[in-house]
Protein backbone atom coordinates (compact mmCIF):
# COMPACT_ATOMS: atom_id res chain seq x y z
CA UNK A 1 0.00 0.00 0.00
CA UNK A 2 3.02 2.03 1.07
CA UNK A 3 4.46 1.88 -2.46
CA UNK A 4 1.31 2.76 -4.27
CA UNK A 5 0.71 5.87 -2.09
CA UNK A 6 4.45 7.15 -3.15
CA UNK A 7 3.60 5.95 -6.71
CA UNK A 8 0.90 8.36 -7.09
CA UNK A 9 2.61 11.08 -5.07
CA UNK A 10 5.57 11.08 -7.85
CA UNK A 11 2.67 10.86 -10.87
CA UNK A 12 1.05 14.29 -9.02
CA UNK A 13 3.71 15.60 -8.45
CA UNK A 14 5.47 15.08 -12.21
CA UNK A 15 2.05 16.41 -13.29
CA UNK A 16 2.34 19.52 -11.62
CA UNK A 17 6.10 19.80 -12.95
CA UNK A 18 4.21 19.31 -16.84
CA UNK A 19 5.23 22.34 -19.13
CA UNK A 20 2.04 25.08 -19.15
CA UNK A 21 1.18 27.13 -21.76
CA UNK A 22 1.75 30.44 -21.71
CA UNK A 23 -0.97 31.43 -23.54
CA UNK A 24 -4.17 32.99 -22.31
CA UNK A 25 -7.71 30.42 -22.86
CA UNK A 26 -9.91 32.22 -25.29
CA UNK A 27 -12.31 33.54 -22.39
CA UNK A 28 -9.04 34.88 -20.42
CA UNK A 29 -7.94 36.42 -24.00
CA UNK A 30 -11.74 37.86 -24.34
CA UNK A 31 -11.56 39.55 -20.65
CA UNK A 32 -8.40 40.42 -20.84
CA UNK A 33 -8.99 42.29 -24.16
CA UNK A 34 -12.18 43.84 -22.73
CA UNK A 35 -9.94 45.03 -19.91
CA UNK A 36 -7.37 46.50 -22.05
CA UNK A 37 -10.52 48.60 -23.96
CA UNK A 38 -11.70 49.70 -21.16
CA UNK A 39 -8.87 51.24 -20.14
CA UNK A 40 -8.35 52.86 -23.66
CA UNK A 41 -11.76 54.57 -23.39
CA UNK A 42 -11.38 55.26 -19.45
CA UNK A 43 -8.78 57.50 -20.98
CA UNK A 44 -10.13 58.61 -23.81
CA UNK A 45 -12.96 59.80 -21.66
CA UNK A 46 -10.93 61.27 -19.10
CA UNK A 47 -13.27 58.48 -16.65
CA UNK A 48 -11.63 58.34 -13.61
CA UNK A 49 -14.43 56.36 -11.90
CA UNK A 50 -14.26 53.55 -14.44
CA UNK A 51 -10.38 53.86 -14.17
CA UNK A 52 -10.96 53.37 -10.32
CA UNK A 53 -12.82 50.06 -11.39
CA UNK A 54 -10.31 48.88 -13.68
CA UNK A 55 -7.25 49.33 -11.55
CA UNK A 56 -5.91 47.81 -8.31
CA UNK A 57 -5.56 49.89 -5.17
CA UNK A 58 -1.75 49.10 -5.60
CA UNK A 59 -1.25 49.89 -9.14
CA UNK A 60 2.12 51.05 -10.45
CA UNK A 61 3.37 52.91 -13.27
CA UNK A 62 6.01 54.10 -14.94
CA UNK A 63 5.72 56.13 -17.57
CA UNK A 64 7.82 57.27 -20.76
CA UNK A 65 9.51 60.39 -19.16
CA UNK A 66 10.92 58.04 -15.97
CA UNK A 67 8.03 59.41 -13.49
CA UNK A 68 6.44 56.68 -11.23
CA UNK A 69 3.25 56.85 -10.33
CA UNK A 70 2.88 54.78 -6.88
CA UNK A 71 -1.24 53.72 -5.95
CA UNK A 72 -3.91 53.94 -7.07
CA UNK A 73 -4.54 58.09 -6.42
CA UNK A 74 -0.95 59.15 -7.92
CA UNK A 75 -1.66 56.85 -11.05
CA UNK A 76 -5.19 57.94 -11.82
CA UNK A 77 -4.35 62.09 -10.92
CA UNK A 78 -0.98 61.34 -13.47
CA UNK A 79 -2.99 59.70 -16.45
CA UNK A 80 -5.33 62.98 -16.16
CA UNK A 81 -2.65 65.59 -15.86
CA UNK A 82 -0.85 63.42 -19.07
CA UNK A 83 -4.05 63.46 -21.11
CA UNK A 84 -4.94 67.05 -20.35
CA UNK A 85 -1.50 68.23 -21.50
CA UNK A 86 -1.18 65.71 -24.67
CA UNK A 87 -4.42 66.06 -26.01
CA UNK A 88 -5.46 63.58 -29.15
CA UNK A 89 -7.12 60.67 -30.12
CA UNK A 90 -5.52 57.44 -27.70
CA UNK A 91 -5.45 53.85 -29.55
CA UNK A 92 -3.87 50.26 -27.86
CA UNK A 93 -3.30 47.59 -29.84
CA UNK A 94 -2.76 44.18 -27.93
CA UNK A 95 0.48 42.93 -29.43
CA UNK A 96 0.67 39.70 -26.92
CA UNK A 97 -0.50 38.31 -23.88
CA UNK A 98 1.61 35.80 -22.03
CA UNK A 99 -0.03 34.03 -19.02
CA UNK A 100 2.81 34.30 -16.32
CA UNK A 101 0.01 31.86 -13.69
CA UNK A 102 -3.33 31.32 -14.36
CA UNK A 103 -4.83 34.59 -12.93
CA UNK A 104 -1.99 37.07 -13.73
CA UNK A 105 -0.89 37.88 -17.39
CA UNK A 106 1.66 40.19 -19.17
CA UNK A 107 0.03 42.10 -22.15
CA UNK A 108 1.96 44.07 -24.56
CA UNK A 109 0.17 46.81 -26.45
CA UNK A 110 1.11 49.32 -29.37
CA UNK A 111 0.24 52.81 -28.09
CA UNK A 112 -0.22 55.54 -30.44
CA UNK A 113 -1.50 59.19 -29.34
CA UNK A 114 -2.64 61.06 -32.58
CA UNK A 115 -1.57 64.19 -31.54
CA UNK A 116 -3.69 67.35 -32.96
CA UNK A 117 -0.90 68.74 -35.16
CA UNK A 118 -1.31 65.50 -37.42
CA UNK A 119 1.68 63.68 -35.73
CA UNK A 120 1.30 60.34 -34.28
CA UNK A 121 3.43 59.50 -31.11
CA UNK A 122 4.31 55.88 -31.23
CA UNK A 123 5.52 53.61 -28.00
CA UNK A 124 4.71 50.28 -26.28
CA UNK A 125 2.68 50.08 -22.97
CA UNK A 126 3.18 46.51 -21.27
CA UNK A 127 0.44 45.86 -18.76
CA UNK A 128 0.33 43.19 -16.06
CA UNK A 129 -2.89 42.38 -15.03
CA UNK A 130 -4.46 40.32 -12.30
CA UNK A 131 -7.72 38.01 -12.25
CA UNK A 132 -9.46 37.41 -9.15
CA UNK A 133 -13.17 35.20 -9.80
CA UNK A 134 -13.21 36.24 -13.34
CA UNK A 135 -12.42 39.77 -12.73
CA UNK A 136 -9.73 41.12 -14.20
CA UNK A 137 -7.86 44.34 -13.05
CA UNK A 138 -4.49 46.14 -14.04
CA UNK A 139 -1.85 45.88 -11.73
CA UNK A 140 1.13 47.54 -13.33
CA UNK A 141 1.84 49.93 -16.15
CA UNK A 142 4.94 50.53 -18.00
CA UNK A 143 4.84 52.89 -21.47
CA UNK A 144 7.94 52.98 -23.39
CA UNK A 145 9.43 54.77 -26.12
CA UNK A 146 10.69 52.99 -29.06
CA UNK A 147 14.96 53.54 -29.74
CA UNK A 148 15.78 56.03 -31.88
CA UNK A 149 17.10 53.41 -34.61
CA UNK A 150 14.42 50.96 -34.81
């Protein structure tokens, strides 16, 4: 009996030890995406009660001039300050999702800010994001500018 009981102790335990996927289950990759829009119009709209819905209460970000923006408050008073001063039309495109466990994800977005003198600022946002019952919630921000050679 002993044996048996370590036999299926080492099968568990190799199955845990199985490769996962990485990537996100087609209703993670719908939420996810709906997430990821949401935040897009929350700051389109200048929404800072949906953007209180959409992040966590310890939210970080750093953004593409080096300034961190630490909690929830700092983040959602600096994304309203940033799109006050750089008005224009705000677009993410989800690049890539990579499931990191099964209720936290990295997704990598294209952002582009059409700016009102016809110019288009291009950089990368990377977004972690965090799923508690089904509900998914951004946890950390980071925007990037391209390099200058690429």
């Amino acid at each position: 009996m002993k044996k048996i009981l370590i036999l299926l102790s080492c099968l568990l335990y190799v199955g845990e030890m199985h490769a996962q996927t990485n990537q996100p289950a087609p209703a993670q990759q719908k939420a996810i995406a709906a997430l990821i829009d949401r935040y897009s119009e929350a700051r389109e709209r200048s929404d800072t009660a949906l953007l209180k819905t959409i992040l966590t209460a310890d939210v970080d970000q750093l953004v593409s001039t080096g300034e961190w923006r630490t909690g929830i408050a700092s983040a959602v008073e600096g994304m309203m300050k940033s799109s006050a001063a750089s008005p224009g039309s705000r677009s993410l495109t989800i690049d890539k999702i990579r499931m990191l466990r099964a209720n936290c994800a990295m997704v990598d977005c294209r952002y582009e800010i059409a700016n009102a003198d016809s110019t288009t600022r291009k950089m990368w946002s990377s977004f972690i994001v965090v799923g508690d019952n089904g509900i998914w919630k951004i946890s950390a921000i980071r925007n990037m500018l391209p390099a200058a050679n690429q």
